[in-house]
N, C-alpha and C. Protein backbone atom coordinates (compact mmCIF):
# COMPACT_ATOMS: atom_id res chain seq x y z
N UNK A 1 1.00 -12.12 -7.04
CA UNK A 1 1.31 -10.94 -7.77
C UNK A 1 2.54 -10.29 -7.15
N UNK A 2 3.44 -9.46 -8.29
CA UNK A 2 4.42 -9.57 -7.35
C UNK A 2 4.72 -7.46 -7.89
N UNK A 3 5.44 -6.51 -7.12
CA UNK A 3 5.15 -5.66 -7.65
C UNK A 3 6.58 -5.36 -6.93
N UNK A 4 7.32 -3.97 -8.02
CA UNK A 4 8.90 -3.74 -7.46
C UNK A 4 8.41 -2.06 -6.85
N UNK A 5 8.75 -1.93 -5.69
CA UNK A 5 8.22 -0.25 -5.10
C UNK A 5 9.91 0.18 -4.66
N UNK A 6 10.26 1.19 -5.44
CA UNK A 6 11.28 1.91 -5.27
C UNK A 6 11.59 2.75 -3.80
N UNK A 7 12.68 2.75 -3.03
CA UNK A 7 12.86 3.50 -2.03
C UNK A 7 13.88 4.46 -1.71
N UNK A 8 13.95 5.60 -1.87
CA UNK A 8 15.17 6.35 -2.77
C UNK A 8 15.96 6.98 -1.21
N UNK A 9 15.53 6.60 0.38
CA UNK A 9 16.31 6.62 1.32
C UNK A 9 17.21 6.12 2.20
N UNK A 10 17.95 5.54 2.73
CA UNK A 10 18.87 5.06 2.88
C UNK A 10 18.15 4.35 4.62
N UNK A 11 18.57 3.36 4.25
CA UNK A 11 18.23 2.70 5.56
C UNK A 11 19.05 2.81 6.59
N UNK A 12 18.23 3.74 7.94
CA UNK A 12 18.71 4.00 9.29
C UNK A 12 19.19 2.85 9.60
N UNK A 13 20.39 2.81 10.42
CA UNK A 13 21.54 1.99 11.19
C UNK A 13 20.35 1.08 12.64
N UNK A 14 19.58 2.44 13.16
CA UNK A 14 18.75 1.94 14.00
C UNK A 14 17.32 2.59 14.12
N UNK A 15 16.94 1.01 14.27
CA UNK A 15 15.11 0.81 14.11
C UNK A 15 14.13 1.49 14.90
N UNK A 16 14.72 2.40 15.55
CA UNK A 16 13.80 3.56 16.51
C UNK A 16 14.12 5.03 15.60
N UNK A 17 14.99 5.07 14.47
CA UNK A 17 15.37 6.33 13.95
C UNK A 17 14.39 6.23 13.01
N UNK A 18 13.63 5.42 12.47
CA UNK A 18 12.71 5.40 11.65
C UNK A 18 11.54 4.07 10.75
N UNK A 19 10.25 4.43 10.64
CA UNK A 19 9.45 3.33 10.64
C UNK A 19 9.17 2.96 9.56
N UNK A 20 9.02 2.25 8.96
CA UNK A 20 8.57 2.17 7.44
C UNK A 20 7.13 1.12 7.17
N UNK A 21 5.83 1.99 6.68
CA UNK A 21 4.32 1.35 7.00
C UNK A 21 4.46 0.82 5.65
N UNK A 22 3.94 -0.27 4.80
CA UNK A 22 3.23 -0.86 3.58
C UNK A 22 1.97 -0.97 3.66
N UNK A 23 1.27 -0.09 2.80
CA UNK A 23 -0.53 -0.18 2.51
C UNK A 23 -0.54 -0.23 1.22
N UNK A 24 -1.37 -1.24 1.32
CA UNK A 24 -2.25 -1.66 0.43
C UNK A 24 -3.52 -1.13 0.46
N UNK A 25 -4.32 -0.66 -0.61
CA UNK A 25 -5.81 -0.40 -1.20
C UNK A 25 -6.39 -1.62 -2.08
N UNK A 26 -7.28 -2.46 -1.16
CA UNK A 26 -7.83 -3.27 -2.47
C UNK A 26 -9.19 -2.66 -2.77
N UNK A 27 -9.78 -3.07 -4.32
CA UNK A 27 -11.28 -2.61 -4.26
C UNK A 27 -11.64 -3.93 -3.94
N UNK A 28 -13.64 -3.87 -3.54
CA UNK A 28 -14.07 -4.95 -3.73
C UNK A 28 -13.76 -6.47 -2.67
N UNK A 29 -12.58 -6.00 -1.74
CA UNK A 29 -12.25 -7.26 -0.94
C UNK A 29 -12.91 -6.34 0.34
N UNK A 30 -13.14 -7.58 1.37
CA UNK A 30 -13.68 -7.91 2.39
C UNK A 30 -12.40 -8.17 3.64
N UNK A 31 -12.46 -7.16 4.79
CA UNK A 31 -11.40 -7.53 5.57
C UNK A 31 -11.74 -8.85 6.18
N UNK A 32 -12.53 -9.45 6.39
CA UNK A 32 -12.04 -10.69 7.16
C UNK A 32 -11.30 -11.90 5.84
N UNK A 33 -11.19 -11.41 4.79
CA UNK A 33 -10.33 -11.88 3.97
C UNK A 33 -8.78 -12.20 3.77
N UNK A 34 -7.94 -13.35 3.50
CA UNK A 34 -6.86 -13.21 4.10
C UNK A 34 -5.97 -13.29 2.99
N UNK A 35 -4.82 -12.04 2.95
CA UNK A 35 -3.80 -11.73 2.26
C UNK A 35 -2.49 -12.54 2.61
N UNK A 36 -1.84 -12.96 2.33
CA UNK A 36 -0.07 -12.97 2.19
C UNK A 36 0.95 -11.95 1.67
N UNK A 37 1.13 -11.31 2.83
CA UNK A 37 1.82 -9.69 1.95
C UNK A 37 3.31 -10.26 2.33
N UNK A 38 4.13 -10.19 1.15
CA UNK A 38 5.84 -10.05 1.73
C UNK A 38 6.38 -9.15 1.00
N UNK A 39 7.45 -8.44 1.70
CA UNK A 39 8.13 -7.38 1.71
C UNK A 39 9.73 -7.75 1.38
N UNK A 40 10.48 -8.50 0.29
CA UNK A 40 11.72 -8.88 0.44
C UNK A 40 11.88 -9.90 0.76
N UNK A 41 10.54 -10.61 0.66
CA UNK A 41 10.82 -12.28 1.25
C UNK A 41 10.29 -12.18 2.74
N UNK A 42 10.05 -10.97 3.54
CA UNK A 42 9.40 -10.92 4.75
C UNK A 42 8.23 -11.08 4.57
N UNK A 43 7.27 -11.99 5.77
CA UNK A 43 6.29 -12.08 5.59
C UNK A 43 5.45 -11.16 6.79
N UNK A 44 4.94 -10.25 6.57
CA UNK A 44 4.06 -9.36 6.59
C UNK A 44 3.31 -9.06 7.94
N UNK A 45 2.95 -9.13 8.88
CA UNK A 45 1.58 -8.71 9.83
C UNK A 45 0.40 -7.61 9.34
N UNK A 46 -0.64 -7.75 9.47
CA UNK A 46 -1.49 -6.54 9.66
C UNK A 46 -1.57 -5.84 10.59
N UNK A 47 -1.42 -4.38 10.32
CA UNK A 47 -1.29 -3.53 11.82
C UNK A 47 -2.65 -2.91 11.85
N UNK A 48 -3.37 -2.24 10.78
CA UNK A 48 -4.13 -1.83 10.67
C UNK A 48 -5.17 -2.21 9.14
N UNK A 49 -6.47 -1.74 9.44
CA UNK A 49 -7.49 -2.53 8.42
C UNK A 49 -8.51 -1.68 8.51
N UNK A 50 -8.81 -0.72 7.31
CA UNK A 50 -9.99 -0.02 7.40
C UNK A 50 -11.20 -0.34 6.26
N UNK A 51 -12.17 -1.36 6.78
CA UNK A 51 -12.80 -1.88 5.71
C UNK A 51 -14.11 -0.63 4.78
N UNK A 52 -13.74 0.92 5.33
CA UNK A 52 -14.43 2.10 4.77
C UNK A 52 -13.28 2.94 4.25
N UNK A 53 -12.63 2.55 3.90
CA UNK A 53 -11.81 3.72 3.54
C UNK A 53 -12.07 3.89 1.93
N UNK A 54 -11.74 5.10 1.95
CA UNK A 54 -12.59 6.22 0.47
C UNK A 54 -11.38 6.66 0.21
N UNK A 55 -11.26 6.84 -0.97
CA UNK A 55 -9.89 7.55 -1.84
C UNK A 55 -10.11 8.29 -3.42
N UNK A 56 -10.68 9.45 -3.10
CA UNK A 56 -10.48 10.16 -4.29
C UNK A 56 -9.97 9.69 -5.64
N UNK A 57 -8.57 9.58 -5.45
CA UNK A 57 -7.58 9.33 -6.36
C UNK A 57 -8.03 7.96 -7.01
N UNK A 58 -8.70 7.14 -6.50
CA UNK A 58 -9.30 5.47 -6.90
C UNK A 58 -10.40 5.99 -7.59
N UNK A 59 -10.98 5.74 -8.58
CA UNK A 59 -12.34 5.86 -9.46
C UNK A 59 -12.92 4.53 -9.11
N UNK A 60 -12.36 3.40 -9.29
CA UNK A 60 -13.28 2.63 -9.02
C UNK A 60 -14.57 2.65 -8.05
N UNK A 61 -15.86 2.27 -8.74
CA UNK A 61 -16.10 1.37 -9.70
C UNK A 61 -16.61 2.17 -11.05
N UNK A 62 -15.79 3.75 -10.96
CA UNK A 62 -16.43 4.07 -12.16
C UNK A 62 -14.73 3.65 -13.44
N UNK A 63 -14.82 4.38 -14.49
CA UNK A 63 -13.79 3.81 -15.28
C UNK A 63 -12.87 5.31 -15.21
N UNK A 64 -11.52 5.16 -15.70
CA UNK A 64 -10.83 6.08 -15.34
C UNK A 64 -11.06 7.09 -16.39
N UNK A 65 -10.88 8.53 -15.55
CA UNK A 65 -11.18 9.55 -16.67
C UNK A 65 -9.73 9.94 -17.51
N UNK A 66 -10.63 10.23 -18.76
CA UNK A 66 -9.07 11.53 -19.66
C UNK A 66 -8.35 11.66 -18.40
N UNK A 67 -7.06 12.03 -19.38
CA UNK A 67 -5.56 12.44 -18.63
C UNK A 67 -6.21 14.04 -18.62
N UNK A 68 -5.67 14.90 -17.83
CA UNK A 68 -5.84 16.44 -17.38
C UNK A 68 -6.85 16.74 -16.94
N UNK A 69 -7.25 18.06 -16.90
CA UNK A 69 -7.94 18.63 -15.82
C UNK A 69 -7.31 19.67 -14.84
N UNK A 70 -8.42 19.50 -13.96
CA UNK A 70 -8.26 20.56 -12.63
C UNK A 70 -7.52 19.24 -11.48
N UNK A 71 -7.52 18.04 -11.72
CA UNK A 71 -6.85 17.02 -10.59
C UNK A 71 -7.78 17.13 -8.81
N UNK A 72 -9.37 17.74 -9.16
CA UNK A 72 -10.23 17.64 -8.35
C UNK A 72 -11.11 16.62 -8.84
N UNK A 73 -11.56 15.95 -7.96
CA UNK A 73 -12.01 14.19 -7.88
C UNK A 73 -13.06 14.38 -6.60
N UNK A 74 -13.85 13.64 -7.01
CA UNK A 74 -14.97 13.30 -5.91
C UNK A 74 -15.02 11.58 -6.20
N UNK A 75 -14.92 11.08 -4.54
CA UNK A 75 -15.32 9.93 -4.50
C UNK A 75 -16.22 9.40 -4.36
N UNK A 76 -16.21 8.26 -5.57
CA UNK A 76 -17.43 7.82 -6.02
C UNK A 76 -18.33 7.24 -4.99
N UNK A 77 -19.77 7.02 -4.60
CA UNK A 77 -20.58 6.59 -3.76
C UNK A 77 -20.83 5.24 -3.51
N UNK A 78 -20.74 4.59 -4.87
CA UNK A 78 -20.32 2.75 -4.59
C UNK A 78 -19.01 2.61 -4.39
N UNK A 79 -17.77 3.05 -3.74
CA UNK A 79 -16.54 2.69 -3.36
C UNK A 79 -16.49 2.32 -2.93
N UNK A 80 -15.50 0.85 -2.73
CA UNK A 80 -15.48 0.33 -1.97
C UNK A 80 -14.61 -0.51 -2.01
N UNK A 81 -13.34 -0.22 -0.59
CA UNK A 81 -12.43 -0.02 -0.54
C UNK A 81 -11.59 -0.89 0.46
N UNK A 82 -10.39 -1.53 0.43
CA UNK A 82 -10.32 -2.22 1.68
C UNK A 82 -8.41 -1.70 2.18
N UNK A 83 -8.12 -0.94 3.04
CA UNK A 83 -6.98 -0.39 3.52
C UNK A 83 -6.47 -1.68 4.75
N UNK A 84 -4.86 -1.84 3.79
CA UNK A 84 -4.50 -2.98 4.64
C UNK A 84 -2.74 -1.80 5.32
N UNK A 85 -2.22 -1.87 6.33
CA UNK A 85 -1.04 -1.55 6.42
C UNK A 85 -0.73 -2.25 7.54
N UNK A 86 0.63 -2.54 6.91
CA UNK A 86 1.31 -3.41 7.36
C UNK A 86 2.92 -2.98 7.83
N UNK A 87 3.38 -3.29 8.80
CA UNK A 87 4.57 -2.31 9.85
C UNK A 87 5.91 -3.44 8.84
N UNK A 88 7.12 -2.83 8.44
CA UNK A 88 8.44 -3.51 7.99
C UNK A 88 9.19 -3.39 8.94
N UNK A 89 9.99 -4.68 9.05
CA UNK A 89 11.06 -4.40 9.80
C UNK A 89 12.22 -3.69 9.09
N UNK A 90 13.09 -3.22 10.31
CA UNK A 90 14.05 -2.34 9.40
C UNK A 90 14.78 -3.36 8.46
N UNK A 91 14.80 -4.42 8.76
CA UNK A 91 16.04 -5.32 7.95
C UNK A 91 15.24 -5.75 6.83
N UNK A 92 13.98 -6.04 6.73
CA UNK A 92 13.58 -5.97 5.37
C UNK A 92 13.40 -5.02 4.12
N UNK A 93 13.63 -3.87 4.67
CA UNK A 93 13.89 -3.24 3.32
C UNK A 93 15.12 -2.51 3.13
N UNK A 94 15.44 -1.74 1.88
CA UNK A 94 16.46 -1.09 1.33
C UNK A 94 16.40 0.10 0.44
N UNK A 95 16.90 0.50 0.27
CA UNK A 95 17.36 1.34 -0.49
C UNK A 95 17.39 1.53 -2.23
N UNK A 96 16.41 1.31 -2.71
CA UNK A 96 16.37 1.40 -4.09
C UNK A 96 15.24 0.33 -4.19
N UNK A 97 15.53 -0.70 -5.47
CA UNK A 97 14.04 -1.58 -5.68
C UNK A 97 13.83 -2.78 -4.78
N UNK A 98 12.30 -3.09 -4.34
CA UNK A 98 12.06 -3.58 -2.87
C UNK A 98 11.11 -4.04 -3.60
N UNK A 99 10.66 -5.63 -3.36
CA UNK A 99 9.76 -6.63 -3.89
C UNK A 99 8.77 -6.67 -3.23
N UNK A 100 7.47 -6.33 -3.22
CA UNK A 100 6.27 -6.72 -2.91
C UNK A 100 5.46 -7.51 -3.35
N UNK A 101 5.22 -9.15 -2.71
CA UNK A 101 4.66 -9.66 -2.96
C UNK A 101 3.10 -9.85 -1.64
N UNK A 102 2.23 -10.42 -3.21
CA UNK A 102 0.57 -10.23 -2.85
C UNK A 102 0.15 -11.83 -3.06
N UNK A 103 -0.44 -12.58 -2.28
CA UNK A 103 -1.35 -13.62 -2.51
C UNK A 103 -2.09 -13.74 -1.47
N UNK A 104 -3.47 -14.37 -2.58
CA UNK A 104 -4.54 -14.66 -1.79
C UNK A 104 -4.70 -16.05 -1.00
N UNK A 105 -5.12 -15.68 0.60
CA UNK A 105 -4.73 -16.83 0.84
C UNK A 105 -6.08 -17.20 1.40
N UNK A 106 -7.53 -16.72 0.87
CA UNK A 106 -8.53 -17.32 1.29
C UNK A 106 -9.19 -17.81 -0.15
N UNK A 107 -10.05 -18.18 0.15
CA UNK A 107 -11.17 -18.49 -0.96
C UNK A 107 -11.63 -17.43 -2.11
N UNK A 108 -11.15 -16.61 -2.07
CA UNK A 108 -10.88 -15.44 -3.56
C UNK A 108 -10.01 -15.87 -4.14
N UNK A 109 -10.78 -16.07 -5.43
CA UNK A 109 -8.71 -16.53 -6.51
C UNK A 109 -8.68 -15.05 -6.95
N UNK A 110 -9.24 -14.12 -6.53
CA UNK A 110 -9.10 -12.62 -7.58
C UNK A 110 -9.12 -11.42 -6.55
N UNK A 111 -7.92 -10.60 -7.06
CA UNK A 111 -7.83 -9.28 -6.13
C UNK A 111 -7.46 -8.43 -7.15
N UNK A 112 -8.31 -6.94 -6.88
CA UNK A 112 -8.07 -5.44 -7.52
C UNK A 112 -7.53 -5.01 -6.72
N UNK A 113 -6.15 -4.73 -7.02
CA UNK A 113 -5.05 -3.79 -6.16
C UNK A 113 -4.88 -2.88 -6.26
N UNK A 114 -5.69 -1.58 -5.97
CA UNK A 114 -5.74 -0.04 -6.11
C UNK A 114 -4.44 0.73 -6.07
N UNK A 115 -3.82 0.25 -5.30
CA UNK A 115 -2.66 1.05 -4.76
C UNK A 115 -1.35 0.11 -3.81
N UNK A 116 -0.49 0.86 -3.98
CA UNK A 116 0.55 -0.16 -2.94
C UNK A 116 1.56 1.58 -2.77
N UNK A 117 1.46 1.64 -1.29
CA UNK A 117 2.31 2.85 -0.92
C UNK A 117 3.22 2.64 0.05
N UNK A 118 4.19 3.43 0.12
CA UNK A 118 5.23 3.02 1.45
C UNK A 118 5.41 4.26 2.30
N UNK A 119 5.10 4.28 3.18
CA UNK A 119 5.47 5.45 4.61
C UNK A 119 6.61 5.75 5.21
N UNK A 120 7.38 6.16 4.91
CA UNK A 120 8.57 6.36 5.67
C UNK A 120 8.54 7.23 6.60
N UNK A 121 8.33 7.10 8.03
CA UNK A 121 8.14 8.48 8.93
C UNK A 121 10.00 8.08 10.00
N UNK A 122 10.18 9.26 10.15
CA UNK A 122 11.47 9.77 10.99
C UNK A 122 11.16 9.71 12.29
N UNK A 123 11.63 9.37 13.57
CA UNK A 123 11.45 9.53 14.60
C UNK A 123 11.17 10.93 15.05
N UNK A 124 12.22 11.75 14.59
CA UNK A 124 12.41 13.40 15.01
C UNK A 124 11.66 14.25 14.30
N UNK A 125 10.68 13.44 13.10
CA UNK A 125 10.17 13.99 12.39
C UNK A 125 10.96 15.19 10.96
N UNK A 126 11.82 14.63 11.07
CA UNK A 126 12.73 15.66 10.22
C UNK A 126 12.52 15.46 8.34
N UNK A 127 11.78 14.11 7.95
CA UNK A 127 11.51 13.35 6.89
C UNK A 127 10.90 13.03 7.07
N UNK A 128 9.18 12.65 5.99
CA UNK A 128 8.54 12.01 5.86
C UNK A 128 8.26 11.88 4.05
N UNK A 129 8.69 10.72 3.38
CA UNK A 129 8.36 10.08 1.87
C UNK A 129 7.48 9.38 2.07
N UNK A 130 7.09 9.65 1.22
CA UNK A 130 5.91 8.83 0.73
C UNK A 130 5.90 8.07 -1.24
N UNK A 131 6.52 6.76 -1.14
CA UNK A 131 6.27 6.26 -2.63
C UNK A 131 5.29 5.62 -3.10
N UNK A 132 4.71 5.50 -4.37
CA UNK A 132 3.01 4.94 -4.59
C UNK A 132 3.49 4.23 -5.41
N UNK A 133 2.67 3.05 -5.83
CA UNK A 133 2.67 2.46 -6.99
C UNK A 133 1.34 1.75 -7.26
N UNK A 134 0.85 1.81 -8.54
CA UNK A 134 -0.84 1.39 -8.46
C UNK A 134 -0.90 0.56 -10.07
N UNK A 135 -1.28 -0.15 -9.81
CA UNK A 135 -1.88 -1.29 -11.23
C UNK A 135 -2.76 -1.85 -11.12
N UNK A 136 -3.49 -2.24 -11.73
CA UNK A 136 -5.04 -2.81 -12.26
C UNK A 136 -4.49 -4.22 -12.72
C-alpha cells in the first residue's frame, strides 16, 4: 500500500536541528507482526510499539459517525490498536509530497491502517507540525 503524506517544512541542513517520527495506527494487528515501512524508498526501523494504544479519533470497531457535532469521542472498549513509530533520516524526506510505503511482511495478507502521521519536533523546540493522513 502505498500512501503520499505532505510536508509543508523545509528540510534542516543539519540532522540534530530537527527529528522527523512516522506512526502508524493499525487496527486489529498484533505487534509481534512484521511490517515493511518505507519512507522515499527508505526502509524503515521500529523505534517504538505500543500494542494498547487507544485513540479517540479511531471508531473502530464501531462504524463511523455523521459528519458534525460537538467533535467529543469516547473510545470505544473493543479497540484495538497497534502504534508503530518509526525515526527518518534527515535525507529521506522533503519538503512537499513524501511516499509512504506499507507491506506486510508476515503471514497477514490484510492490514487496517487507521492513521499515518508525521512528527516534526525542533531541537530548540521553536516548531512542532504535526501532518495526518488516514484511509480505510
Amino acid at each position: 500500500m502505498k500512501f503520499t503524506l505532505h510536508i509543508s517544512d523545509t528540510r534542516p541542513a543539519d540532522d540534530k536541528a530537527a527529528t522527523l517520527t512516522l506512526r502508524i495506527v493499525m487496527f486489529e494487528a498484533a505487534a509481534e507482526e512484521t511490517f515493511e515501512i518505507r519512507f522515499n524508498g527508505t526502509v524503515l526501523s521500529v523505534s517504538a510499539t505500543d500494542a494498547e494504544w487507544k485513540d479517540s479519533q479511531i471508531f473502530s470497531p464501531a462504524k463511523q459517525p455523521a459528519s458534525g457535532g460537538k467533535g467529543i469521542y469516547k473510545t470505544h472498549p473493543k479497540q484495538k490498536l497497534l502504534r508503530l513509530d518509526h525515526d527518518v533520516p534527515l535525507d529521506a524526506w522533503k519538503s512537499g509530497p513524501n511516499e509512504v510505503a506499507i507491506r506486510v511482511a508476515s503471514d497477514r495478507t490484510v492490514a487496517q491502517i487507521e492513521k499515518i502521521e508525521a512528527h516534526l519536533k525542533y531541537a530548540q523546540g521553536e516548531k512542532e507540525t504535526s501532518n495526518q493522513s488516514g484511509e480505510k
